[in-house]
C-alpha atoms as a PDB file:
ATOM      1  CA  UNK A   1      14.603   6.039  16.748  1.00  0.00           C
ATOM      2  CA  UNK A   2      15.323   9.413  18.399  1.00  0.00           C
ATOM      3  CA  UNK A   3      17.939   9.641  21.115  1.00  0.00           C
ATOM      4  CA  UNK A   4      15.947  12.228  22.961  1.00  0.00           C
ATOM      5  CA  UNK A   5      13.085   9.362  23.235  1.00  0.00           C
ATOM      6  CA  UNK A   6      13.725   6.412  25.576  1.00  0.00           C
ATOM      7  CA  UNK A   7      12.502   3.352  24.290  1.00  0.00           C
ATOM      8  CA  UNK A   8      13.039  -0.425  24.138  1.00  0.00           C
ATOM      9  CA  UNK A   9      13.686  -0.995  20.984  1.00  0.00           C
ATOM     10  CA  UNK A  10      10.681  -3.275  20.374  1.00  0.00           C
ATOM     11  CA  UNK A  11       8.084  -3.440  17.910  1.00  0.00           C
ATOM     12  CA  UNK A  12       4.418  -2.392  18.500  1.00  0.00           C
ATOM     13  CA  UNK A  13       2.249  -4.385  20.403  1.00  0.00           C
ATOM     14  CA  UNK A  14      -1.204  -5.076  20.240  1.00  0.00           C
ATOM     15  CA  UNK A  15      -2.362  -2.897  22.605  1.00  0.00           C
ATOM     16  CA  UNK A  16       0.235  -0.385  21.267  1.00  0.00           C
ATOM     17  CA  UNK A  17      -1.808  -0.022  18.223  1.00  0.00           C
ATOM     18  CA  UNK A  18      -5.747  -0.336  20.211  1.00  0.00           C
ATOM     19  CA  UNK A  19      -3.961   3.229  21.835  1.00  0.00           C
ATOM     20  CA  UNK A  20      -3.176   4.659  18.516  1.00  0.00           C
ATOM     21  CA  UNK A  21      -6.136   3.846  17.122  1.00  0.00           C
ATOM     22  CA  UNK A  22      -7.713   5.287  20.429  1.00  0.00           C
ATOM     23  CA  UNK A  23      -5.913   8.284  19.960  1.00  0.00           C
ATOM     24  CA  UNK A  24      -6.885   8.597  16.524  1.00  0.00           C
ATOM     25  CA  UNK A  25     -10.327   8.948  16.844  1.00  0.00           C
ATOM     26  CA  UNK A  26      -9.421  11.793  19.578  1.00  0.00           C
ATOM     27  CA  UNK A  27      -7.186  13.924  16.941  1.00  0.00           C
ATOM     28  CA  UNK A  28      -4.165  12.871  19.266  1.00  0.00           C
ATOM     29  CA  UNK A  29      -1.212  14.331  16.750  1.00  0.00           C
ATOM     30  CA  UNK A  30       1.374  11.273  16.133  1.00  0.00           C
ATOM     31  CA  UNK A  31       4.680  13.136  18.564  1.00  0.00           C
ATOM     32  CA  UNK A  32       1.959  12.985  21.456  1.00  0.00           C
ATOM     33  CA  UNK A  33       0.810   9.378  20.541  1.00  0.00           C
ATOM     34  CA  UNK A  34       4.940   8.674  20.335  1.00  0.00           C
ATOM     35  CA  UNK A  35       5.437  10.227  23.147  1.00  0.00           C
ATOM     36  CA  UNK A  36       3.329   8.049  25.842  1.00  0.00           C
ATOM     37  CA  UNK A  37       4.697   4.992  23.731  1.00  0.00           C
ATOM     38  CA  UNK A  38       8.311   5.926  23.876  1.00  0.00           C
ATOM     39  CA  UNK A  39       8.694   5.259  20.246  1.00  0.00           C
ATOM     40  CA  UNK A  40       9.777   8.108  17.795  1.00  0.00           C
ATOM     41  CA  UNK A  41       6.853   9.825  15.802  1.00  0.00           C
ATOM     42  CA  UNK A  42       8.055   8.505  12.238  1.00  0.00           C
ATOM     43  CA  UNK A  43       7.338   4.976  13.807  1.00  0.00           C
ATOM     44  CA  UNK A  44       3.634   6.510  14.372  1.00  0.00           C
ATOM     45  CA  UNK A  45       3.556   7.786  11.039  1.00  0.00           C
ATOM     46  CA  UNK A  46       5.131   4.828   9.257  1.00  0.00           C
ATOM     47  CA  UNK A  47       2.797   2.463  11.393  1.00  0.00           C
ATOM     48  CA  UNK A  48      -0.132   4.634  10.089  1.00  0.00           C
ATOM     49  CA  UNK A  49       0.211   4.612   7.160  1.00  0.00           C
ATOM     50  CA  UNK A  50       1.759   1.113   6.094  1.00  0.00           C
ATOM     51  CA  UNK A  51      -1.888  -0.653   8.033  1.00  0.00           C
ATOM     52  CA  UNK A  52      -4.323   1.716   7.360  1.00  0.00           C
ATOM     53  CA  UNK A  53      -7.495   0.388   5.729  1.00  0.00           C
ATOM     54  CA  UNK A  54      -8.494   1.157   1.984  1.00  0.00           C
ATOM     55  CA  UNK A  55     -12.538   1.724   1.773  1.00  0.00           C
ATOM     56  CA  UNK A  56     -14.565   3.319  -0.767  1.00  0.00           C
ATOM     57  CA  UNK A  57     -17.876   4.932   0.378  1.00  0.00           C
ATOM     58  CA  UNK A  58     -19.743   6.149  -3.279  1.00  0.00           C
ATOM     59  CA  UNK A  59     -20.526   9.716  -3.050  1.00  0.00           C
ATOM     60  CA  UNK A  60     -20.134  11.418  -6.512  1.00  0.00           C
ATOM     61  CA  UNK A  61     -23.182  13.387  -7.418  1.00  0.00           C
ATOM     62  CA  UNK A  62     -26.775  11.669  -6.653  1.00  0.00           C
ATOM     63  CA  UNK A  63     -27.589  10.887 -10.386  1.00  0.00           C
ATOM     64  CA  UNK A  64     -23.489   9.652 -10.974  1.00  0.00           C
ATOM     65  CA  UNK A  65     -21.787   7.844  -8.064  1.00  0.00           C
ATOM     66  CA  UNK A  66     -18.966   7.639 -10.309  1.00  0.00           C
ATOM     67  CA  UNK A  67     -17.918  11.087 -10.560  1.00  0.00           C
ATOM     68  CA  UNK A  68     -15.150  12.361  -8.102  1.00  0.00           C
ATOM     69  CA  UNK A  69     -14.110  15.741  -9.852  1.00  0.00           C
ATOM     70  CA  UNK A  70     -14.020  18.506  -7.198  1.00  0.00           C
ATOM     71  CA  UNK A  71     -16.235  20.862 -10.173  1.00  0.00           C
ATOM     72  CA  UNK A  72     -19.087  18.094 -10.442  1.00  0.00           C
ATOM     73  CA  UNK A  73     -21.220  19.979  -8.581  1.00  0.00           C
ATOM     74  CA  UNK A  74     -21.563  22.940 -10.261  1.00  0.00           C
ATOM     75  CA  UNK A  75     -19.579  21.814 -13.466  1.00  0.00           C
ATOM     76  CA  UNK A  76     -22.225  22.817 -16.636  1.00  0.00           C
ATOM     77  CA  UNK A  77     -20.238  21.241 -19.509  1.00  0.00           C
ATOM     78  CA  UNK A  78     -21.750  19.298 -22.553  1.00  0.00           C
ATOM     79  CA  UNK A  79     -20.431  16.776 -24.725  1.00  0.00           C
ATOM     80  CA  UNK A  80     -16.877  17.058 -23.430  1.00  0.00           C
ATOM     81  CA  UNK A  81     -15.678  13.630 -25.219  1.00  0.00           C
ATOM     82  CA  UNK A  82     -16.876  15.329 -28.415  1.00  0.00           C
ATOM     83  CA  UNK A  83     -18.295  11.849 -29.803  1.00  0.00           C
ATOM     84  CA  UNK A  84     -21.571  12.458 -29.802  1.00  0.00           C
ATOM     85  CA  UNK A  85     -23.074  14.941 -32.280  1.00  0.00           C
ATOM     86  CA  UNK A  86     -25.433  17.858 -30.425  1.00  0.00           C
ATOM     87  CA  UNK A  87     -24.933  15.825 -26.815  1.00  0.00           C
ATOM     88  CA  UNK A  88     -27.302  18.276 -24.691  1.00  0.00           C
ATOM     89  CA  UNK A  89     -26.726  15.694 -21.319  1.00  0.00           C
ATOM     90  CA  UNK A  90     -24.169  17.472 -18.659  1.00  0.00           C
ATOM     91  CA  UNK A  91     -20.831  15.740 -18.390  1.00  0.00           C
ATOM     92  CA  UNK A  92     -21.139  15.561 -14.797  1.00  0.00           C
ATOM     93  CA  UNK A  93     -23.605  12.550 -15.297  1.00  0.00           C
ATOM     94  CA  UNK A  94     -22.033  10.598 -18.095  1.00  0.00           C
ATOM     95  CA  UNK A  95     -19.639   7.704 -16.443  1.00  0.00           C
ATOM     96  CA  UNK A  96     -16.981   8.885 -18.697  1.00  0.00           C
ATOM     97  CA  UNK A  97     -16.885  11.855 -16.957  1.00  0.00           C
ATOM     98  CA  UNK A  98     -13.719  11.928 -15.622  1.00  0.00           C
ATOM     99  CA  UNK A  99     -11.656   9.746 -17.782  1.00  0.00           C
ATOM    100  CA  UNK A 100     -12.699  11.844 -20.794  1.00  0.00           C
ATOM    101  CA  UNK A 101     -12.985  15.345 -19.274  1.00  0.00           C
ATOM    102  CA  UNK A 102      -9.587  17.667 -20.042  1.00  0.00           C
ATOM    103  CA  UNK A 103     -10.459  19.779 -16.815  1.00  0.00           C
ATOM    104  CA  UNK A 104     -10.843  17.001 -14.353  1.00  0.00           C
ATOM    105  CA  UNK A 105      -9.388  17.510 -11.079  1.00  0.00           C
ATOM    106  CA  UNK A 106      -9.749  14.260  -8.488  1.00  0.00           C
ATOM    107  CA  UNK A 107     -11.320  15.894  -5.042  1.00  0.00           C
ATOM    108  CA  UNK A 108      -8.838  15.120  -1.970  1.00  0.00           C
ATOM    109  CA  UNK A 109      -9.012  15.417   1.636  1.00  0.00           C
ATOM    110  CA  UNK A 110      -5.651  17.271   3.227  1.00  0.00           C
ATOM    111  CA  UNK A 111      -6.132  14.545   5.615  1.00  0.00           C
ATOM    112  CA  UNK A 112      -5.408  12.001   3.802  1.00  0.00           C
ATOM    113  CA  UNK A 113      -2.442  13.607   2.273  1.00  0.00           C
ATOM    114  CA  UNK A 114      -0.453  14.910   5.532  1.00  0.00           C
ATOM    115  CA  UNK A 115      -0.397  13.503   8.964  1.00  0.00           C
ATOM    116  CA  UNK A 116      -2.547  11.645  10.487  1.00  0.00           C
ATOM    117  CA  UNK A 117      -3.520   9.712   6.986  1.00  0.00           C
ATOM    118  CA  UNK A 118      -6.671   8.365   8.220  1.00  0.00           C
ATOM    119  CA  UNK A 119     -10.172   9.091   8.738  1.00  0.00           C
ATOM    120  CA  UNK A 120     -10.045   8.670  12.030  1.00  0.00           C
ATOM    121  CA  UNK A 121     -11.029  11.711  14.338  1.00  0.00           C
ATOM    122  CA  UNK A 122     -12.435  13.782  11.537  1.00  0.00           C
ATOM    123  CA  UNK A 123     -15.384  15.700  12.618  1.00  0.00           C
ATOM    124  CA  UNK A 124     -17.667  14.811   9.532  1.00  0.00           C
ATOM    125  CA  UNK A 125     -19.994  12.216   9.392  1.00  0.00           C
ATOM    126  CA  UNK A 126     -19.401   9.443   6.530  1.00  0.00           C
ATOM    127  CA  UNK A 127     -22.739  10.802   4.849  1.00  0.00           C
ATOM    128  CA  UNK A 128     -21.693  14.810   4.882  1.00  0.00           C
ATOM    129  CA  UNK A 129     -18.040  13.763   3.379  1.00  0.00           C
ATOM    130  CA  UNK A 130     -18.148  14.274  -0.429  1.00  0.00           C
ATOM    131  CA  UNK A 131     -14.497  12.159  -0.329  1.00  0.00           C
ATOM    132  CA  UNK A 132     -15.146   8.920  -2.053  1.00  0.00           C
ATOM    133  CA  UNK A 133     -11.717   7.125  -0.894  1.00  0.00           C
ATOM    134  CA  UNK A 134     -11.309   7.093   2.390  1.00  0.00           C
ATOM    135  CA  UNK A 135      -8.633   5.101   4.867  1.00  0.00           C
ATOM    136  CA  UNK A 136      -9.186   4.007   8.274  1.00  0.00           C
ATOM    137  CA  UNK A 137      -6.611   2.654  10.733  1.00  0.00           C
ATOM    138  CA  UNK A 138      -8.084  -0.552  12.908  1.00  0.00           C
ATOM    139  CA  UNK A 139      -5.307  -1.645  15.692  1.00  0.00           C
ATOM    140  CA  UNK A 140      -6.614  -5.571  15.538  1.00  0.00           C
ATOM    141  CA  UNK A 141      -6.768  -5.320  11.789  1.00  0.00           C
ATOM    142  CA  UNK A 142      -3.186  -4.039  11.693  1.00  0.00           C
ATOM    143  CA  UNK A 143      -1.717  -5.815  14.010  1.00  0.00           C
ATOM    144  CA  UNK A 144      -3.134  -9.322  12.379  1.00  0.00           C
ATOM    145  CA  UNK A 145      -1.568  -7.901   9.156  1.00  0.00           C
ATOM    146  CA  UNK A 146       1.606  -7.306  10.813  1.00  0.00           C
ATOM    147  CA  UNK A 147       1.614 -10.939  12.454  1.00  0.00           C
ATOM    148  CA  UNK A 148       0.673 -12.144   8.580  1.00  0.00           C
ATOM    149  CA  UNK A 149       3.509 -10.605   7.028  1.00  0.00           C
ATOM    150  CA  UNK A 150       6.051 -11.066   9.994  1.00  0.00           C
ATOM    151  CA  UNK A 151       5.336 -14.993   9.201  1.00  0.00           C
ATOM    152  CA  UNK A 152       5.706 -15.353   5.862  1.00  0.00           C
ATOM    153  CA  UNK A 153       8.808 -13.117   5.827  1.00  0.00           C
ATOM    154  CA  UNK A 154      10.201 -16.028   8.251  1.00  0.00           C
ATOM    155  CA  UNK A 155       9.322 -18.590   5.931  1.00  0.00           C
ATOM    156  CA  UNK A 156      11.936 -18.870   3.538  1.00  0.00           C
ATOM    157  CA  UNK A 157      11.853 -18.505  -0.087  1.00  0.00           C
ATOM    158  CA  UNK A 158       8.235 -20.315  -1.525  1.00  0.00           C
ATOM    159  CA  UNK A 159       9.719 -22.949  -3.954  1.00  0.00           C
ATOM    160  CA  UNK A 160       9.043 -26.647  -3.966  1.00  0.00           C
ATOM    161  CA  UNK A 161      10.891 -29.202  -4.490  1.00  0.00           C
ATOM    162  CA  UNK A 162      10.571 -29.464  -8.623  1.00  0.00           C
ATOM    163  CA  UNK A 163      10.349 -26.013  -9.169  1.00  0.00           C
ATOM    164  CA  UNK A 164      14.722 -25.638  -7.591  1.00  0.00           C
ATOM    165  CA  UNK A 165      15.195 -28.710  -9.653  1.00  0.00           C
ATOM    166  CA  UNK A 166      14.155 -26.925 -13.050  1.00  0.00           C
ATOM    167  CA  UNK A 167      16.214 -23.442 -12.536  1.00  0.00           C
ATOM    168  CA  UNK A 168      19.045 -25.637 -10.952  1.00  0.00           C
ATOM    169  CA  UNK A 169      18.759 -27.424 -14.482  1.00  0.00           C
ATOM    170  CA  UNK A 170      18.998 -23.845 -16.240  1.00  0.00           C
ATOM    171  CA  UNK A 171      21.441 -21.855 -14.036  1.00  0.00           C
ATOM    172  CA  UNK A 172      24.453 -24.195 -12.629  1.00  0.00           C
ATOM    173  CA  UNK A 173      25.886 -24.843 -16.562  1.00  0.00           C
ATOM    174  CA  UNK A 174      26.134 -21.636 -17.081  1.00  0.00           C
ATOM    175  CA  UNK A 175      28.018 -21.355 -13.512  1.00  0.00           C
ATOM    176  CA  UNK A 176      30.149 -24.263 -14.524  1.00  0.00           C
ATOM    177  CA  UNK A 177      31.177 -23.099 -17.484  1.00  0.00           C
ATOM    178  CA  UNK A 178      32.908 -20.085 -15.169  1.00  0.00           C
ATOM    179  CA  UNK A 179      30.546 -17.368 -15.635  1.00  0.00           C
ATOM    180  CA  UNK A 180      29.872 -15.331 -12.803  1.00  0.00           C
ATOM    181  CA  UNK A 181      26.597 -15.218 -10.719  1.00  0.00           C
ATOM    182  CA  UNK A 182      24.893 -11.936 -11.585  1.00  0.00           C
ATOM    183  CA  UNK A 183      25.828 -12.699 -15.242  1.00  0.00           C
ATOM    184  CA  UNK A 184      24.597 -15.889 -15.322  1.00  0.00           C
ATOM    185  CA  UNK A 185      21.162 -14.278 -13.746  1.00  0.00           C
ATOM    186  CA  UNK A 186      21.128 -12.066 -15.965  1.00  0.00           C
ATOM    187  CA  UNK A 187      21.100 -14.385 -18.956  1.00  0.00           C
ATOM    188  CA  UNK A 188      18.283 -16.679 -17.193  1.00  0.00           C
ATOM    189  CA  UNK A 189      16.494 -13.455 -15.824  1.00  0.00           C
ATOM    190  CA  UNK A 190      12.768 -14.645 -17.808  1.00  0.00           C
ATOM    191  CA  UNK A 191      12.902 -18.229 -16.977  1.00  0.00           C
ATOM    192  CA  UNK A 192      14.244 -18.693 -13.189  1.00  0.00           C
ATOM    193  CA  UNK A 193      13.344 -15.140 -11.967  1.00  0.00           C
ATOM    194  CA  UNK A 194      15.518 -15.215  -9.288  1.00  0.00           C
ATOM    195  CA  UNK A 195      16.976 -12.500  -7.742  1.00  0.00           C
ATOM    196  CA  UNK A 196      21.132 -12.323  -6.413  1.00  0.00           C
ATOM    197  CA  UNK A 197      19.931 -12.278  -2.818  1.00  0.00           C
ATOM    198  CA  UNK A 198      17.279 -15.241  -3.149  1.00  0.00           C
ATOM    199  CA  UNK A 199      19.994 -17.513  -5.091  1.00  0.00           C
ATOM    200  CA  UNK A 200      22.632 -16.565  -1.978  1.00  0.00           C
ATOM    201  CA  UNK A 201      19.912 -17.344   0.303  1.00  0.00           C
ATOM    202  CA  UNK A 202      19.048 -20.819  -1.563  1.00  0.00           C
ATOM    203  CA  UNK A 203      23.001 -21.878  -1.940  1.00  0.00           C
ATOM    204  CA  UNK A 204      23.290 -21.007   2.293  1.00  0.00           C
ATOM    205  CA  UNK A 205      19.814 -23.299   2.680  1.00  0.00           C
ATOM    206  CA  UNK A 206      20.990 -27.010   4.072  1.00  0.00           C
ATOM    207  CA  UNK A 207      17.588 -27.778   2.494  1.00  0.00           C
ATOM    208  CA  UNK A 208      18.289 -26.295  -0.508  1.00  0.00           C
ATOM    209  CA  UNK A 209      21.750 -27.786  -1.042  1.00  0.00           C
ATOM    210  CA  UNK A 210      20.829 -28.472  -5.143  1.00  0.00           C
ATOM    211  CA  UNK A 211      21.435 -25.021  -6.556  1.00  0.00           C
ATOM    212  CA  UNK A 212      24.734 -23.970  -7.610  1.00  0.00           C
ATOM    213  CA  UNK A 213      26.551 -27.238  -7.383  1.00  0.00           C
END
């Protein structure tokens, strides 16, 4: 965080992200958002862009939805893929378009790109945009995905029972036989696929006491 900023330090609330998603729609720029939340404006922009909401809305060209090149519109080109013989159908309706074109150049938004990253606030309407991919932040959606990922990053490591009792099987010989950790991780790498900081974590477990003895 910025020392010119006062702030507490905390992460974003609920209601922290309603406002920027508030502000959004308003074309609030992310150091004013910031600003009234006393957080710095890379925690805007990192928030942003880490919960915002994948959606496609199909608008290639009316007789191919599948097209995205920014030149479909006025793109005259015949038989670009060269497999079929005396192909008089444009390119810009064949599916293949784009996969098979050389000249193909993906339409994006400068939106999307730079600051704020989101649909939100732009003054076209879904139905005039000609972008297919489009991201939206929600501040319930993102804050339940925070929550989500807060929990299971609490958790602990996901491994029953069994499943420590077969790498322990594979792994502490090698350790008993004097070789050192990372080596003997790196021997076992394709059947425990376990990383150093997960078999620390597992050796400091009381509930995971097997591994390593």
């Amino acid at each position: 965080m910025s020392k010119y900023i006062p702030g507490n330090q905390k992460h974003l609330t609920l209601n922290d992200r309603i406002y920027i998603e508030n502000e959004l729609a308003k074309g609030t720029p992310f150091k004013d958002i910031a600003a009234f939340l006393c957080k710095d404006p890379t925690t805007i922009s990192k928030e942003v862009r880490a919960h915002r909401l994948s959606d496609w809305y199909h608008k290639g060209t009316f007789y191919n939805a599948k097209n995205f090149c920014i030149h479909r519109y006025h793109c005259q080109k015949t038989n670009a893929c060269g497999k079929i013989l005396l192909c008089g159908i444009k390119c810009a309706s064949c599916p293949t378009c784009n996969q098979t074109c050389k000249d193909f150049e993906k339409e994006r938004c400068k939106r999307l790109d730079k600051a704020p990253y989101v649909c939100n606030g732009c003054t076209k309407k879904i139905n005039h945009c000609t972008i297919a991919h489009k991201y939206y932040y929600n501040g319930r959606a993102a804050d339940r995905k925070y929550r989500e990922l807060l929990i299971s990053s609490r958790s602990g490591i996901n491994m029953t029972k069994h499943q420590l009792h077969q790498k322990n099987q594979i792994i502490s010989p090698l350790i008993e036989q004097g070789n050192p950790l990372i080596k003997s991780l790196q021997i076992t790498r394709n059947w425990i696929c376990l990383s150093v900081l997960c078999t620390h974590t597992l050796t400091k477990d009381s509930s995971q006491q097997e591994i390593l003895i």
